[in-house]
PDB file of N, CA and C in Angstrom:
ATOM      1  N   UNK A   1      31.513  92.639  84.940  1.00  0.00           N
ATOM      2  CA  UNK A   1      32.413  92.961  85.986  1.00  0.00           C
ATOM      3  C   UNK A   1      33.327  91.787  86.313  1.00  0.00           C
ATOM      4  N   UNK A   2      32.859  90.859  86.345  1.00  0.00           N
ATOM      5  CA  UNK A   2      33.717  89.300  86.221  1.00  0.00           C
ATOM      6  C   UNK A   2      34.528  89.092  85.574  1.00  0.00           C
ATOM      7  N   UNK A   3      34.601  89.860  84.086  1.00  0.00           N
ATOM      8  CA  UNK A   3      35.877  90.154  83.113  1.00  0.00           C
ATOM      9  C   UNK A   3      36.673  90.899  83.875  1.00  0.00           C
ATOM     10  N   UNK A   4      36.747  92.094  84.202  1.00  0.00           N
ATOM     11  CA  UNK A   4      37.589  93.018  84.678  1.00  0.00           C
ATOM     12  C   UNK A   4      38.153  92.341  85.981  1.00  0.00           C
ATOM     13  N   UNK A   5      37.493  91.925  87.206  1.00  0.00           N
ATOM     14  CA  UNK A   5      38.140  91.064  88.164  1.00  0.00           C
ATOM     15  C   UNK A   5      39.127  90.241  87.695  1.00  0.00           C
ATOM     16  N   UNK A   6      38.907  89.542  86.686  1.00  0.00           N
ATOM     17  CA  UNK A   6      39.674  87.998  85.938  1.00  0.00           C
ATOM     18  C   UNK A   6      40.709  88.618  85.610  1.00  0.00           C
ATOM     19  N   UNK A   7      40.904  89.582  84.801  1.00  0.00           N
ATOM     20  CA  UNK A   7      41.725  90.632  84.493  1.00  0.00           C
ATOM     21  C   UNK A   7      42.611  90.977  85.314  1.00  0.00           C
ATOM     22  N   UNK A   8      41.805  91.586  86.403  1.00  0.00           N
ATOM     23  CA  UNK A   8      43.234  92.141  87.386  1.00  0.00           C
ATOM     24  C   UNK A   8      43.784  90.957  87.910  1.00  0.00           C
ATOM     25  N   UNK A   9      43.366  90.010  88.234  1.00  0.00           N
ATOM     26  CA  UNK A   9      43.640  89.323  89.120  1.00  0.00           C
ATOM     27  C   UNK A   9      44.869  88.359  88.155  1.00  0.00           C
ATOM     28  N   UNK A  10      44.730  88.000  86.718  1.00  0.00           N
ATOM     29  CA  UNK A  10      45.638  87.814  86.219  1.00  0.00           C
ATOM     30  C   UNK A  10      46.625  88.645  86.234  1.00  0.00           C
ATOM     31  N   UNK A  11      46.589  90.108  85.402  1.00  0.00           N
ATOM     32  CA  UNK A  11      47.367  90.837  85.978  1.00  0.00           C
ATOM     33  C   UNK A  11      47.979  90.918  87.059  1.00  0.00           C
ATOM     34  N   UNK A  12      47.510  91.014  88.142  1.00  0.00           N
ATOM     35  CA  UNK A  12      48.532  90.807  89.499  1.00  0.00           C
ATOM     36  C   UNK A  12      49.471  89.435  89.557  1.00  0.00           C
ATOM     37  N   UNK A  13      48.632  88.173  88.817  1.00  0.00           N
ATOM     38  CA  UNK A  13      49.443  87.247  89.405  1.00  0.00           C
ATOM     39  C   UNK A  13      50.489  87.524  88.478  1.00  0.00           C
ATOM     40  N   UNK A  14      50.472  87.873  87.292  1.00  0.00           N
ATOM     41  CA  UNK A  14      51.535  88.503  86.025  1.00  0.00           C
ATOM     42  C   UNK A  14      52.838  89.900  86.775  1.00  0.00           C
ATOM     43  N   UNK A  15      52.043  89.839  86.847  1.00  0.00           N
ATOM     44  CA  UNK A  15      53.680  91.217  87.949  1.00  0.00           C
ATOM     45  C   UNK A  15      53.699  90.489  88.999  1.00  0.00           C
ATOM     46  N   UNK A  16      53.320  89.834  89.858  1.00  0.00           N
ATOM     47  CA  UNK A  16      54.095  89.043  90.878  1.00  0.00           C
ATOM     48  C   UNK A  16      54.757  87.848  90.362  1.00  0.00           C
ATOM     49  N   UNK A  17      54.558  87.220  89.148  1.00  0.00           N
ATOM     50  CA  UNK A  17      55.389  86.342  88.639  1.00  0.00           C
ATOM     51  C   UNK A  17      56.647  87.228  88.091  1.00  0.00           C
ATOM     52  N   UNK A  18      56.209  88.353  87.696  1.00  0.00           N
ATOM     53  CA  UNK A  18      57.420  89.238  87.067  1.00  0.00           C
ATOM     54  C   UNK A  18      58.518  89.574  88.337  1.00  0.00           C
ATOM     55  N   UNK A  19      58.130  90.068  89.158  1.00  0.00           N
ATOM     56  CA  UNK A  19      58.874  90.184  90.323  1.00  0.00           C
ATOM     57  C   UNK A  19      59.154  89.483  90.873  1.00  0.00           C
ATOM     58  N   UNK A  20      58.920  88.055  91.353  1.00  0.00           N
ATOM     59  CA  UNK A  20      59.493  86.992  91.840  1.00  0.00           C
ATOM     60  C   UNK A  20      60.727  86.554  90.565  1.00  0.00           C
ATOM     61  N   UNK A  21      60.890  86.604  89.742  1.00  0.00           N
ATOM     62  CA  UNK A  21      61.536  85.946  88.437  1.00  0.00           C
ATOM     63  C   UNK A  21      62.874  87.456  89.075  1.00  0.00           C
ATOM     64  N   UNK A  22      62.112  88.642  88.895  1.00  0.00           N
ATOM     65  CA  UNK A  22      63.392  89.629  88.992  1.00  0.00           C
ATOM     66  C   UNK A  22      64.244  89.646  90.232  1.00  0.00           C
ATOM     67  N   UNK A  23      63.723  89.267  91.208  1.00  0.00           N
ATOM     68  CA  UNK A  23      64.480  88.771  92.327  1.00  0.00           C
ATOM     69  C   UNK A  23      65.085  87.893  92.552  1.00  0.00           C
ATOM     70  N   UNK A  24      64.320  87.162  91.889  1.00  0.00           N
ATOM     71  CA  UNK A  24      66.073  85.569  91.739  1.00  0.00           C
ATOM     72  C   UNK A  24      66.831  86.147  90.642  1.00  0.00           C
ATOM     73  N   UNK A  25      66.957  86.764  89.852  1.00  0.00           N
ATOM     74  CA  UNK A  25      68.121  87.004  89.061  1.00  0.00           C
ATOM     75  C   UNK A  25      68.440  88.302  89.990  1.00  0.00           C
ATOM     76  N   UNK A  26      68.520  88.845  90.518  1.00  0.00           N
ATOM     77  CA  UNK A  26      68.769  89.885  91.324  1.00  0.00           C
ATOM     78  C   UNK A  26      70.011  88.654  92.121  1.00  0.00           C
ATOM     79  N   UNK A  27      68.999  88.252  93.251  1.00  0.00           N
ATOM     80  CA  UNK A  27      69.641  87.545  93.838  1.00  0.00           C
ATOM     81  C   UNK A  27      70.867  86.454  93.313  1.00  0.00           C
ATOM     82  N   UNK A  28      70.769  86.014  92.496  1.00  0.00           N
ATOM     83  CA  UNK A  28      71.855  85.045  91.259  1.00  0.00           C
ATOM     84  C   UNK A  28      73.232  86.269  91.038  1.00  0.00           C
ATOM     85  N   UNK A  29      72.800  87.441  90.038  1.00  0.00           N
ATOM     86  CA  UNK A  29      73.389  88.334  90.457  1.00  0.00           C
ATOM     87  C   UNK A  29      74.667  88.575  91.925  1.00  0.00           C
ATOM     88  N   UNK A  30      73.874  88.967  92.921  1.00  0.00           N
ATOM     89  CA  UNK A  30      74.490  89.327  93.513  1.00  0.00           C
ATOM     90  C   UNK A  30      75.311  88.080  93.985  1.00  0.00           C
ATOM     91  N   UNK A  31      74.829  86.838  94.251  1.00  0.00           N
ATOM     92  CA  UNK A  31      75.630  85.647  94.749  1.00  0.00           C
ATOM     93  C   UNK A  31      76.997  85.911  93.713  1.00  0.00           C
ATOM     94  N   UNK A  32      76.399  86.237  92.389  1.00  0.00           N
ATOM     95  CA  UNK A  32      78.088  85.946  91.338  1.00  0.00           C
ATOM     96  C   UNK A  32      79.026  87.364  91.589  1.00  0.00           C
ATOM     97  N   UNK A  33      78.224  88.493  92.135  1.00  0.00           N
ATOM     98  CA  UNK A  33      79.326  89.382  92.354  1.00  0.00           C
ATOM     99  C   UNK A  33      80.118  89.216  93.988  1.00  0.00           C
ATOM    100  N   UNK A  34      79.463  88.516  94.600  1.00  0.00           N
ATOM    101  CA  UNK A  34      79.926  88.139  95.918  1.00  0.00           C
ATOM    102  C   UNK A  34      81.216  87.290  95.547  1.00  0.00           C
ATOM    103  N   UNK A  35      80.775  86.317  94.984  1.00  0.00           N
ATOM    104  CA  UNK A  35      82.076  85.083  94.547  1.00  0.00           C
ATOM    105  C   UNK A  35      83.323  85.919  93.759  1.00  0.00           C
ATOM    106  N   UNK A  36      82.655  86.956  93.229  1.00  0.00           N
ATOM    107  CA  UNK A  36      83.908  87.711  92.425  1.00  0.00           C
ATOM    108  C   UNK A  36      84.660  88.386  93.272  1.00  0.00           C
ATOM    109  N   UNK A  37      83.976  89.399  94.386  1.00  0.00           N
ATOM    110  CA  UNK A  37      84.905  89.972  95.129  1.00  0.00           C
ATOM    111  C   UNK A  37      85.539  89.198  96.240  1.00  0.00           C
ATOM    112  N   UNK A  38      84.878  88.083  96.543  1.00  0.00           N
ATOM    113  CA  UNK A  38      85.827  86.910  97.333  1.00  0.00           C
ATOM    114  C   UNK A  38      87.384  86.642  96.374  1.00  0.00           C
ATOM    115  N   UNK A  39      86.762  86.114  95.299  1.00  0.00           N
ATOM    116  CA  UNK A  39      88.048  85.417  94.753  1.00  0.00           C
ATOM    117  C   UNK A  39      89.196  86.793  94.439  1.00  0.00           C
ATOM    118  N   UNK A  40      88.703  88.021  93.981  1.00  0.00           N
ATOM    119  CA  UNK A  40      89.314  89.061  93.957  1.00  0.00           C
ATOM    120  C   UNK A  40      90.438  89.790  95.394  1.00  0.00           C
ATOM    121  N   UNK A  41      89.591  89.185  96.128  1.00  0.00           N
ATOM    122  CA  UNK A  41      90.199  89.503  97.611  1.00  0.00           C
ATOM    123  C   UNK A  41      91.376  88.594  98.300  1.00  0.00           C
ATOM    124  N   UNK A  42      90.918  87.203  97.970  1.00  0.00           N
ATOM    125  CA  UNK A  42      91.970  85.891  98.041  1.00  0.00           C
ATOM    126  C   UNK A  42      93.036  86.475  97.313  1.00  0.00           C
ATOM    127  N   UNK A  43      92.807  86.401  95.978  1.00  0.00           N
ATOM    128  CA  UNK A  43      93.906  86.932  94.961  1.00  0.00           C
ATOM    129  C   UNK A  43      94.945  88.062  95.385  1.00  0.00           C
ATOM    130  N   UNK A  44      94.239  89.435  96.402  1.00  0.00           N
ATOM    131  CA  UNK A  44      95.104  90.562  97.044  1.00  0.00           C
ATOM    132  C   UNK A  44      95.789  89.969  97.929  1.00  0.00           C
ATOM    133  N   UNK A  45      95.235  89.278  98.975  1.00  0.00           N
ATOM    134  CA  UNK A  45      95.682  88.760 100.086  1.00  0.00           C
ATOM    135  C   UNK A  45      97.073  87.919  99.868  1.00  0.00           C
ATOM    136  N   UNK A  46      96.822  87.311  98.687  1.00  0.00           N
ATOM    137  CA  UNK A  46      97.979  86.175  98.255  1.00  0.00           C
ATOM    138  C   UNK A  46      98.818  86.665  97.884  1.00  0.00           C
ATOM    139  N   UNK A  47      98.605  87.635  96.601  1.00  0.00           N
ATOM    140  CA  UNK A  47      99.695  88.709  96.868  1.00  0.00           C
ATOM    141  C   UNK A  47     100.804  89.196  97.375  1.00  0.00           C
ATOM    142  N   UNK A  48     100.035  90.040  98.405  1.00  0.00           N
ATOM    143  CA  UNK A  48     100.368  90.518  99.612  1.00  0.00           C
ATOM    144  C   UNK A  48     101.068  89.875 100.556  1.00  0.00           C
ATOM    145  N   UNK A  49     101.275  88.380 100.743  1.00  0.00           N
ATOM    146  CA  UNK A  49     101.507  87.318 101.046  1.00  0.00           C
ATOM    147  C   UNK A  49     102.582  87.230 100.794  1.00  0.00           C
ATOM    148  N   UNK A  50     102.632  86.894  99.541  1.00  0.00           N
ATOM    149  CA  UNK A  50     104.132  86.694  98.699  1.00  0.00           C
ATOM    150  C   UNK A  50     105.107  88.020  98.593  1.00  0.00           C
ATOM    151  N   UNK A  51     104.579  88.768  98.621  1.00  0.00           N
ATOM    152  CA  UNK A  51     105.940  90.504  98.829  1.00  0.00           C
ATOM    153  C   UNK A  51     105.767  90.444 100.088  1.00  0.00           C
ATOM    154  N   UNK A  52     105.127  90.348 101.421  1.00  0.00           N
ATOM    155  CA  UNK A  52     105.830  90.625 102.793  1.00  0.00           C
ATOM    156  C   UNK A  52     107.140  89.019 102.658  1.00  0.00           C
ATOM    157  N   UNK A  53     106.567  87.937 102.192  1.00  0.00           N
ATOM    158  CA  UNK A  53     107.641  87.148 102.104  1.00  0.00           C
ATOM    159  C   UNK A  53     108.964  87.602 101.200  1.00  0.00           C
ATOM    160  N   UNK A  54     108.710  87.925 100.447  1.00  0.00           N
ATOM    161  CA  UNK A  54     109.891  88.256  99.311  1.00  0.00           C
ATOM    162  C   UNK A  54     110.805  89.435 100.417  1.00  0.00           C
ATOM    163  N   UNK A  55     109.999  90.224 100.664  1.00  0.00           N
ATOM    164  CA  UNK A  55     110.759  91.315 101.586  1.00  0.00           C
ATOM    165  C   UNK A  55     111.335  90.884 103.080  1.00  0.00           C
ATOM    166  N   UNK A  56     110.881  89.866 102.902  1.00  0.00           N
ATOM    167  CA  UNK A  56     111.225  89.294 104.561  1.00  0.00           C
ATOM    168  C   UNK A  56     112.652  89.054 104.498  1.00  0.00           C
ATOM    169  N   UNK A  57     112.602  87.996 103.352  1.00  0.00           N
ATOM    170  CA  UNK A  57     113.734  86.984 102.753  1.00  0.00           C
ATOM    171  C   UNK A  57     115.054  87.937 102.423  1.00  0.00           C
ATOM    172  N   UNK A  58     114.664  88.976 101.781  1.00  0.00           N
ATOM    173  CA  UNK A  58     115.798  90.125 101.821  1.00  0.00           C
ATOM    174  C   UNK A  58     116.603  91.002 102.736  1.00  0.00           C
ATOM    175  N   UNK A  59     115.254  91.093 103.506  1.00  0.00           N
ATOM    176  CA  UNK A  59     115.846  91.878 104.828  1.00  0.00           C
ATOM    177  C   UNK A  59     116.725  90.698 106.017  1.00  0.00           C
ATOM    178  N   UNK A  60     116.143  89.270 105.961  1.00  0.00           N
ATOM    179  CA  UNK A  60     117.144  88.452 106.485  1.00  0.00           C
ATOM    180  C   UNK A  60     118.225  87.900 106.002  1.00  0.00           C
ATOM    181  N   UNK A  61     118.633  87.882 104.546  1.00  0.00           N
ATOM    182  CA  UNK A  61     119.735  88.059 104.248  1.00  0.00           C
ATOM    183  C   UNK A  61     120.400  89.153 104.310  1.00  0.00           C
ATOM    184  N   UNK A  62     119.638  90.864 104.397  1.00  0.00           N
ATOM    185  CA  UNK A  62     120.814  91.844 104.577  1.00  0.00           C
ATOM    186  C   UNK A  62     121.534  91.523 106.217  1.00  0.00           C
ATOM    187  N   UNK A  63     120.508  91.345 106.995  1.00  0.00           N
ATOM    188  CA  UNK A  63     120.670  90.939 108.032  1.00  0.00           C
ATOM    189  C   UNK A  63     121.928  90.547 108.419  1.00  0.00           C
ATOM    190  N   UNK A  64     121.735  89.146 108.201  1.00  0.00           N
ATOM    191  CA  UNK A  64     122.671  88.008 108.171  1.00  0.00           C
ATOM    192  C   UNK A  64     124.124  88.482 107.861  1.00  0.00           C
ATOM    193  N   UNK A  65     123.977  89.106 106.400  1.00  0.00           N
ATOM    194  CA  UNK A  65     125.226  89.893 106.369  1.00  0.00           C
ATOM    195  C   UNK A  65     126.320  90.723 107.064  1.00  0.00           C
ATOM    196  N   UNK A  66     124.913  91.766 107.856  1.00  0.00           N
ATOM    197  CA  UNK A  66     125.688  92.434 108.404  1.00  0.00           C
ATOM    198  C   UNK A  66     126.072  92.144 109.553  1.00  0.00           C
ATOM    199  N   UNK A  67     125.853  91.009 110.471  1.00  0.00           N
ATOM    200  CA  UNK A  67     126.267  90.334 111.457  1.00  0.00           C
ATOM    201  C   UNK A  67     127.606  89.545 111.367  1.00  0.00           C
ATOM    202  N   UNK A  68     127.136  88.937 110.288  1.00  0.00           N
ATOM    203  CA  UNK A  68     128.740  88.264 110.012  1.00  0.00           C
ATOM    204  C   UNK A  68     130.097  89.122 109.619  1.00  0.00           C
ATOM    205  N   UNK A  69     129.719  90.418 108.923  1.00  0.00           N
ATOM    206  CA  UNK A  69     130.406  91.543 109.216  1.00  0.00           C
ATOM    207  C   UNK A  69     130.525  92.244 110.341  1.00  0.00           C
ATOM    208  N   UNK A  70     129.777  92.260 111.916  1.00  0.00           N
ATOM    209  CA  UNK A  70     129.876  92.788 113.310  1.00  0.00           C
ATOM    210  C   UNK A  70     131.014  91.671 113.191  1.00  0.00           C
ATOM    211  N   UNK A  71     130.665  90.251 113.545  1.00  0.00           N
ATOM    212  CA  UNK A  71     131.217  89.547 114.042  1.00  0.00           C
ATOM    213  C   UNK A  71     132.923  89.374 113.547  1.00  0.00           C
ATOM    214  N   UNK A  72     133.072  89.287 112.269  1.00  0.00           N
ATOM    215  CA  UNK A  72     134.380  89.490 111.625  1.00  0.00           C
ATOM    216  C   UNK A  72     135.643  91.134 112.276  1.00  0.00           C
ATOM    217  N   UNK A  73     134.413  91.912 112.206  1.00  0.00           N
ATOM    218  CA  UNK A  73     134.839  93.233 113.311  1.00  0.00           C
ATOM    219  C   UNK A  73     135.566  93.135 114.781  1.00  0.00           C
ATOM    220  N   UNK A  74     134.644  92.214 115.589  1.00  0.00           N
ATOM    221  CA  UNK A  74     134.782  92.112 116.811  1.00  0.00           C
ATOM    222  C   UNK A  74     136.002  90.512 116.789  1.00  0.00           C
ATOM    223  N   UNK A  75     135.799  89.926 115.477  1.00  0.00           N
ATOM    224  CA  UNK A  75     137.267  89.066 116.219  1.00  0.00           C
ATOM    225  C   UNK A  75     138.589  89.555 115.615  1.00  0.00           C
ATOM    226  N   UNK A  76     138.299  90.196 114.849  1.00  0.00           N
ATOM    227  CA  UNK A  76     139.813  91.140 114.577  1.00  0.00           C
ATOM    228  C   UNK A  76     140.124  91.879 114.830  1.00  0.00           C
ATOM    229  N   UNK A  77     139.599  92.895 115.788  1.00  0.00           N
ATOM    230  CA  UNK A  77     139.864  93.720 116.819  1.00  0.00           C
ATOM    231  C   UNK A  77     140.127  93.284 118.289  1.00  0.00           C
ATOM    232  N   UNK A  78     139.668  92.148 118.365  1.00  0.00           N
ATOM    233  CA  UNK A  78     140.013  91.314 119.852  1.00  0.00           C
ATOM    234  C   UNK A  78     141.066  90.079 119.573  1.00  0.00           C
ATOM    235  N   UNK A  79     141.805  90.263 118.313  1.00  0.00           N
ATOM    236  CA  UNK A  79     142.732  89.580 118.015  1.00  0.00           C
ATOM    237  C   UNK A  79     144.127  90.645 117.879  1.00  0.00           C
ATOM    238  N   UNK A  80     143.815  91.579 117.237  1.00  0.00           N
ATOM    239  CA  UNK A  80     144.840  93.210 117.883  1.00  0.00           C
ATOM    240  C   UNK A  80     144.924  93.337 119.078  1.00  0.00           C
ATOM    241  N   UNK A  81     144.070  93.779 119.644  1.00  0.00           N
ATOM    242  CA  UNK A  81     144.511  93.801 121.085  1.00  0.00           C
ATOM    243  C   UNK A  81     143.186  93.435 122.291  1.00  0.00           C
ATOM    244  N   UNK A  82     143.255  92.165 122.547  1.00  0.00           N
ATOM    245  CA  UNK A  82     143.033  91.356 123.561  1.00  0.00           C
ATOM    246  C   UNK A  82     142.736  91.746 124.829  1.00  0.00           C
ATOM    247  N   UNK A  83     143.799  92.924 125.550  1.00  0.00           N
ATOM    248  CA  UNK A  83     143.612  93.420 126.904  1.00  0.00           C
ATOM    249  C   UNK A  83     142.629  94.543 126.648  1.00  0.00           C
ATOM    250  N   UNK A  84     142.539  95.003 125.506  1.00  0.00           N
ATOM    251  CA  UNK A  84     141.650  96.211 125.203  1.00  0.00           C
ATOM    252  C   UNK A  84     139.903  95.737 124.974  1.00  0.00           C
ATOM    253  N   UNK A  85     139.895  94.383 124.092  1.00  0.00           N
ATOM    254  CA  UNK A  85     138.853  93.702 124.509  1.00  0.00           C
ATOM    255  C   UNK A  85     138.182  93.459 125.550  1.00  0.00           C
ATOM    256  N   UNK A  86     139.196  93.107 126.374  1.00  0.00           N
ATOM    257  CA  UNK A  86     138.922  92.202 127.741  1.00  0.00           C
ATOM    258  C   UNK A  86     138.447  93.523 129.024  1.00  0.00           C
ATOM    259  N   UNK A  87     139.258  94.775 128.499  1.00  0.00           N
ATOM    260  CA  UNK A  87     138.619  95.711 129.572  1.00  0.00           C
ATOM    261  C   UNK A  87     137.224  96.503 129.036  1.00  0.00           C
ATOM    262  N   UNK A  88     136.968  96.032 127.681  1.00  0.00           N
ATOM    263  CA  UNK A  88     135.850  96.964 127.102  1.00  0.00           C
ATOM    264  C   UNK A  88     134.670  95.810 127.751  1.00  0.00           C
ATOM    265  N   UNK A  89     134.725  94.497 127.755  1.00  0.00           N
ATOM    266  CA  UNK A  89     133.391  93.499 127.976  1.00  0.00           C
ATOM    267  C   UNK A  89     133.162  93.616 129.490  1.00  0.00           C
ATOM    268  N   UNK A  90     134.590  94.295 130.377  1.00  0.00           N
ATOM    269  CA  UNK A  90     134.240  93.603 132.069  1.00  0.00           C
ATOM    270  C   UNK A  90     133.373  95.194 132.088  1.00  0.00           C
ATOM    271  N   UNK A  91     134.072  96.099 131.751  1.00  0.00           N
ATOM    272  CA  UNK A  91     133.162  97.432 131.336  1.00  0.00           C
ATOM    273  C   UNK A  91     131.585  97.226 131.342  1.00  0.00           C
ATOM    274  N   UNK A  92     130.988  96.700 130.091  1.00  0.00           N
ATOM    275  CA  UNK A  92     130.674  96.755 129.602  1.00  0.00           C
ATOM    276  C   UNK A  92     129.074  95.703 130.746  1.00  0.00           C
ATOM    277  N   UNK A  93     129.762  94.604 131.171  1.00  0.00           N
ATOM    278  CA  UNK A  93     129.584  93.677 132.044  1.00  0.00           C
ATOM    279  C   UNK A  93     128.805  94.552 133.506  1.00  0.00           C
ATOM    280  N   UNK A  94     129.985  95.454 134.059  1.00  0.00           N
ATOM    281  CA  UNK A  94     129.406  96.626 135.003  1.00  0.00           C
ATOM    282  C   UNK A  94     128.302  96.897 134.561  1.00  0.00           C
ATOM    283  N   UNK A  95     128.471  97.862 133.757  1.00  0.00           N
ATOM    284  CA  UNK A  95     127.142  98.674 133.770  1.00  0.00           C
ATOM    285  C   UNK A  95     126.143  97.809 133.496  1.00  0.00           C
ATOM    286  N   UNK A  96     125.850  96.861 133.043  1.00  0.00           N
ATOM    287  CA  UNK A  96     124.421  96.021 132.533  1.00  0.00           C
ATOM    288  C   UNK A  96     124.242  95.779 134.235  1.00  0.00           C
ATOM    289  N   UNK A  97     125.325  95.042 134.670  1.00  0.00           N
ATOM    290  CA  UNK A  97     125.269  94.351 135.807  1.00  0.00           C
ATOM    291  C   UNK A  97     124.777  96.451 137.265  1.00  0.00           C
ATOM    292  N   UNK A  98     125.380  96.774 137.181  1.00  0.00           N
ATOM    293  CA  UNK A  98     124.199  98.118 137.475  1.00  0.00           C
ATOM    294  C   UNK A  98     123.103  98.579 137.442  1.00  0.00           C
ATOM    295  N   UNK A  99     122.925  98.386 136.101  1.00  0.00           N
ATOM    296  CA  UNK A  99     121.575  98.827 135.453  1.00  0.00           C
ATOM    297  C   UNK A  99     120.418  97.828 136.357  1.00  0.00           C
ATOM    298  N   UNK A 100     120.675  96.433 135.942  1.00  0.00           N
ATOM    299  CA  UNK A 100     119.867  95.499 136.603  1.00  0.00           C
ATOM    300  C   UNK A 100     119.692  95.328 138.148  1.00  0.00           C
ATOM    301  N   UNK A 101     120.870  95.752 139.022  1.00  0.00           N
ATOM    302  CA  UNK A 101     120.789  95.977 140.644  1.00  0.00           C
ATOM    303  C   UNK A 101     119.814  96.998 140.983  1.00  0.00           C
ATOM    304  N   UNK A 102     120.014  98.490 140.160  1.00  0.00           N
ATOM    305  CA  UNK A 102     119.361  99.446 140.575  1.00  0.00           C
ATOM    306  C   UNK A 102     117.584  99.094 140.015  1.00  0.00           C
ATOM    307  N   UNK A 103     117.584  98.267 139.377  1.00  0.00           N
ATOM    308  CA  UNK A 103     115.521  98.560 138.952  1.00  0.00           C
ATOM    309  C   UNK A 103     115.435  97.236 140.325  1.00  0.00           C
ATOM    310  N   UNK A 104     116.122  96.690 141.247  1.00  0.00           N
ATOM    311  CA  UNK A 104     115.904  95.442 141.943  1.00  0.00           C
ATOM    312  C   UNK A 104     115.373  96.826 143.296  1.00  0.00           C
ATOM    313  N   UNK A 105     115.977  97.786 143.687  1.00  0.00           N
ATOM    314  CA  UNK A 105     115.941  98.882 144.987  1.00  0.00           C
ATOM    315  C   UNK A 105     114.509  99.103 145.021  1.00  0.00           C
TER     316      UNK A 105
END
């Protein structure tokens, strides 16, 4: 009966060495798929990074454009006619200057 005890008892320590061994590579494992979907995720992020910039950069040059085109608008039309300017801003001046009295009541 001392055989068969010796036996299991090797046996057991034999599958608990087996299972301790499968759990660190388990665990090894998963540490290297962790690092993968990190660096995989950095990589989107950076990305993503660089086209909201790229798109930024475009939309502030359309921008830009089209301001300097308002602005080219508004001084050559207030270079035609001046009194027509001058009554569209005092206009224009009122009502803001309204708007802001009446939320004061």
């Amino acid at each position: 009966m001392s055989n068969a005890s010796d036996r299991a008892v090797n046996e057991a320590k034999a599958a608990a060495t087996s299972a301790a061994t499968s759990a660190q590579v388990l665990a090894e494992d998963a540490q290297q798929t962790f690092r993968d979907a990190a660096k995989h995720f950095e990589r989107a992020v950076q990305e993503g990074v660089e086209q909201i910039r790229a798109q930024s950069r475009a939309y502030a040059d359309t921008a830009g454009e089209q301001i300097e085109e308002a602005q080219r608008y508004v001084v050559e039309h207030v270079r035609e006619r001046p009194l027509a300017a001058t009554g569209v801003a005092v206009g224009v001046g009122v009502v803001i200057g309204l708007l802001l009295a009446g939320g004061r009541r």
